[in-house]
C-alpha atoms as a PDB file:
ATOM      1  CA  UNK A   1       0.000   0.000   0.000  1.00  0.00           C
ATOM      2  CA  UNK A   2       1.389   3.512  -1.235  1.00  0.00           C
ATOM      3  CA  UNK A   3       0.090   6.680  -0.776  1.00  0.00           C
ATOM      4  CA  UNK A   4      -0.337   9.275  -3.863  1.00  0.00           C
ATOM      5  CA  UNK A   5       2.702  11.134  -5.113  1.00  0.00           C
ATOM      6  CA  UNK A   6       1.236  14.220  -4.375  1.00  0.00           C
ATOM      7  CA  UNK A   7       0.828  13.208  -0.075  1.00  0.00           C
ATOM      8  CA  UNK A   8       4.355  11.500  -0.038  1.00  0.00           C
ATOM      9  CA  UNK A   9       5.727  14.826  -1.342  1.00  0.00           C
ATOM     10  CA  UNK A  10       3.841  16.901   1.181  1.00  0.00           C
ATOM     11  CA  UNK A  11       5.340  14.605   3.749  1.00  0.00           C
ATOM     12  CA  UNK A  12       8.950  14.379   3.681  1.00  0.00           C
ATOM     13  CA  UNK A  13       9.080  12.914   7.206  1.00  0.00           C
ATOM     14  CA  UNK A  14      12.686  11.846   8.286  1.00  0.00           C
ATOM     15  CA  UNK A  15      11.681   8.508  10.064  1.00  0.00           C
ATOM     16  CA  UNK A  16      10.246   5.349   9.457  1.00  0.00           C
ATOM     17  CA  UNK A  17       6.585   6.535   8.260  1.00  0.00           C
ATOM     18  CA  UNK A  18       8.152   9.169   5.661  1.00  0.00           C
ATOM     19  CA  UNK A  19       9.692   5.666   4.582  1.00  0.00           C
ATOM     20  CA  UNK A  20       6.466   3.814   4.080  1.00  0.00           C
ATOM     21  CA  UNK A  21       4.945   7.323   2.500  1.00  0.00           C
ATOM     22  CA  UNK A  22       7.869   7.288   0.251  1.00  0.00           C
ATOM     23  CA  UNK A  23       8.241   3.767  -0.978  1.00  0.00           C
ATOM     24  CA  UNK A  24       6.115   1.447   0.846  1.00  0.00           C
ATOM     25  CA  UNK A  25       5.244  -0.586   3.336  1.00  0.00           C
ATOM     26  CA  UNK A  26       7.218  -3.335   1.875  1.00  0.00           C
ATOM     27  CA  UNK A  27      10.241  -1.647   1.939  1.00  0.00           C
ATOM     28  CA  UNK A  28      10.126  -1.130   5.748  1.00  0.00           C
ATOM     29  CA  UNK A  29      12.489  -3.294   7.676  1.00  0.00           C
ATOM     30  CA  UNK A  30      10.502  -5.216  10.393  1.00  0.00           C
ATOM     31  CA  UNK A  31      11.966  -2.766  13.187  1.00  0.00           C
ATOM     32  CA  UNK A  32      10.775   0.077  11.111  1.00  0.00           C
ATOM     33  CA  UNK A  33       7.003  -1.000  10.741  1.00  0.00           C
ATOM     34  CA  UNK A  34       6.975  -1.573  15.008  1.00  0.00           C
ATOM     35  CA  UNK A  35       8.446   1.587  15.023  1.00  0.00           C
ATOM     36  CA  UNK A  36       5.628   3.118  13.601  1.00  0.00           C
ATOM     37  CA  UNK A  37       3.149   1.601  15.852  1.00  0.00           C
ATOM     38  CA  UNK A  38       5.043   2.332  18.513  1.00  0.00           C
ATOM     39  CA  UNK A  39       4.928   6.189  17.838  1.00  0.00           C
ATOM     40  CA  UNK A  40       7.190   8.265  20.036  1.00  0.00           C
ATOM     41  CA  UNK A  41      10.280   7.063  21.789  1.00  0.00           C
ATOM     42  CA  UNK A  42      11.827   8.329  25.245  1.00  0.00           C
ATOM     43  CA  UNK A  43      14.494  10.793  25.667  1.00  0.00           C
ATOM     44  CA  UNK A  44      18.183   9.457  24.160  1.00  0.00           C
ATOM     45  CA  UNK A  45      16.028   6.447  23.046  1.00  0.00           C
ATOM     46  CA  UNK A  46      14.081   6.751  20.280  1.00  0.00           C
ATOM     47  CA  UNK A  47      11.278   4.650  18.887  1.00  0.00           C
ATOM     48  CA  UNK A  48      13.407   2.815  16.276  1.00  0.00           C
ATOM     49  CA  UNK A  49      15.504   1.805  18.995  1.00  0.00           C
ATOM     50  CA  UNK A  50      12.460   0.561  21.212  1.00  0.00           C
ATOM     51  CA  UNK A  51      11.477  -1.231  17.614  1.00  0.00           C
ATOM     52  CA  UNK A  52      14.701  -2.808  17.076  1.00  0.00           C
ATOM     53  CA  UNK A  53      16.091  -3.804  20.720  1.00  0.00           C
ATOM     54  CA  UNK A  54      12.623  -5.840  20.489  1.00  0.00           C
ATOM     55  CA  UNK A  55      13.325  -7.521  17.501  1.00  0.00           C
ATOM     56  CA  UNK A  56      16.436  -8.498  18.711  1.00  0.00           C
ATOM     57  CA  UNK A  57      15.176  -9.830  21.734  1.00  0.00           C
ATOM     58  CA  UNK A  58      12.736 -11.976  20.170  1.00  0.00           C
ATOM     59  CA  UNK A  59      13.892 -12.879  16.459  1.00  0.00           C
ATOM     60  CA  UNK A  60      10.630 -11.854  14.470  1.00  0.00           C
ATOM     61  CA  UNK A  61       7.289 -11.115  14.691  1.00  0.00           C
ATOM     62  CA  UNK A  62       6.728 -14.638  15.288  1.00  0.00           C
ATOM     63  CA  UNK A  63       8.312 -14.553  18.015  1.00  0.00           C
ATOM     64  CA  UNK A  64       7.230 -11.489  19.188  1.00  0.00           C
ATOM     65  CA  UNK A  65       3.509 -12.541  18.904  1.00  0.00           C
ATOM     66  CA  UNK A  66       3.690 -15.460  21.342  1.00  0.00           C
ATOM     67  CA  UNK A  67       5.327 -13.016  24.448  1.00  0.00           C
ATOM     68  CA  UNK A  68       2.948 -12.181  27.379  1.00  0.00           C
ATOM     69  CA  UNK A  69       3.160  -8.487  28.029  1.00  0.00           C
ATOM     70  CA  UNK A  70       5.145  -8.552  31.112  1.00  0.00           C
ATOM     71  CA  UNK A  71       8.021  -9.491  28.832  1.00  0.00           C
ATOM     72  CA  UNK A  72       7.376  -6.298  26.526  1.00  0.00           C
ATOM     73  CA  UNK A  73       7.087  -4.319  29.694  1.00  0.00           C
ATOM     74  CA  UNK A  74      10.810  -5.081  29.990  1.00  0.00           C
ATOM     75  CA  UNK A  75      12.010  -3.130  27.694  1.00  0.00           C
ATOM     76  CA  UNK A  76      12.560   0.413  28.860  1.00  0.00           C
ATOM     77  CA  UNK A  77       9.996   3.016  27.203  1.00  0.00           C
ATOM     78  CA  UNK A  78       7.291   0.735  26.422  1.00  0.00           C
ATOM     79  CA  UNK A  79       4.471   1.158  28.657  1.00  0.00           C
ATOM     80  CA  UNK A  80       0.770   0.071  28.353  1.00  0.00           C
ATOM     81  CA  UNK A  81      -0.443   2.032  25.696  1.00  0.00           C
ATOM     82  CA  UNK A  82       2.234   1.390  23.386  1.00  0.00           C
ATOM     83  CA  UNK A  83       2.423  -2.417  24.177  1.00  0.00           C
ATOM     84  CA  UNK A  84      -1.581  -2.296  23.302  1.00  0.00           C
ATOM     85  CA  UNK A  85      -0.599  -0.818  19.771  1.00  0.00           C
ATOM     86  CA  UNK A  86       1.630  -4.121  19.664  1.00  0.00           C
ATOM     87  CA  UNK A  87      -1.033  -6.112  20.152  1.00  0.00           C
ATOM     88  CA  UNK A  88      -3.600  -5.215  18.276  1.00  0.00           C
ATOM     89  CA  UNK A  89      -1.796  -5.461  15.273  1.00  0.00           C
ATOM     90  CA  UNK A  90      -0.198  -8.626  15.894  1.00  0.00           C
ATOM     91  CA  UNK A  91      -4.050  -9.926  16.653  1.00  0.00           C
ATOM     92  CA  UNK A  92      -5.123  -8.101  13.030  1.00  0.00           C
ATOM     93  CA  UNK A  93      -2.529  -9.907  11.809  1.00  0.00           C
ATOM     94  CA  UNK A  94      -3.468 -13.472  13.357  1.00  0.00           C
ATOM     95  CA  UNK A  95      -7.031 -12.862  11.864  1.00  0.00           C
ATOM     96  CA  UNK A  96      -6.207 -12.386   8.641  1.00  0.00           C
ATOM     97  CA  UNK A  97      -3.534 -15.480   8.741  1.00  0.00           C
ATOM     98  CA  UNK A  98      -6.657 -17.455  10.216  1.00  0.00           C
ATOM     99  CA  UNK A  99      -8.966 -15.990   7.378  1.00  0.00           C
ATOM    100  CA  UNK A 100      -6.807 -16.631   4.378  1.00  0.00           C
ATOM    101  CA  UNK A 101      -6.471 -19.921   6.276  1.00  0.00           C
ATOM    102  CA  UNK A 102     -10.411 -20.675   6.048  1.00  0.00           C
ATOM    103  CA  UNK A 103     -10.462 -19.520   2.972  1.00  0.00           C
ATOM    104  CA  UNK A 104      -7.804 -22.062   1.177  1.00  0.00           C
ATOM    105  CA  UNK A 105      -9.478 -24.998   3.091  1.00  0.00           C
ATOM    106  CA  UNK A 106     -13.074 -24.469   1.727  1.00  0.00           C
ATOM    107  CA  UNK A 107     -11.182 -24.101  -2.297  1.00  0.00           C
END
């Protein structure tokens, strides 16, 4: 999903949504899409950081998915409402796997 010319040039944003204005969604690195739910950082640690020490910490979004949220609690600057971004769209995401899913078995 891309957004019109016309928006992304508006928009020259210097982070990882100017990214996904500019080129795409699937151009974003993995730590740059949880960036962007993520929102805002802390001070002298920004949201990419948050985005990418989590990655790290649990491989993918696999991985990620199947934490409980005291474990994303460890990481420093994510509190509740952040962590709720998380996991919505990790559950969006399970839906449509489980969907598609339905889907192939009733071809």
């Amino acid at each position: 999903m891309r957004l019109k010319k016309e928006t992304a040039k508006k928009n020259t944003w210097n982070h990882p949504g100017g990214k996904l204005i500019r080129k795409g969604a699937q151009y974003c690195t993995n730590a740059e899409l949880l960036a962007i739910l993520i929102g805002s950082g802390i001070p002298k640690k920004p949201a990419i950081k948050m985005a990418e020490e989590i990655i790290e910490k649990f491989k993918d979004f696999k991985g990620l998915a199947n934490q409980p949220f005291e474990k994303l609690y460890q990481i420093k600057g994510l509190k509740q409402v952040k962590v709720i971004r998380i996991a919505a769209a990790l559950e969006i995401a399970r839906r449509i796997v489980n969907q598609v899913v339905k889907e192939l078995k009733t071809k």
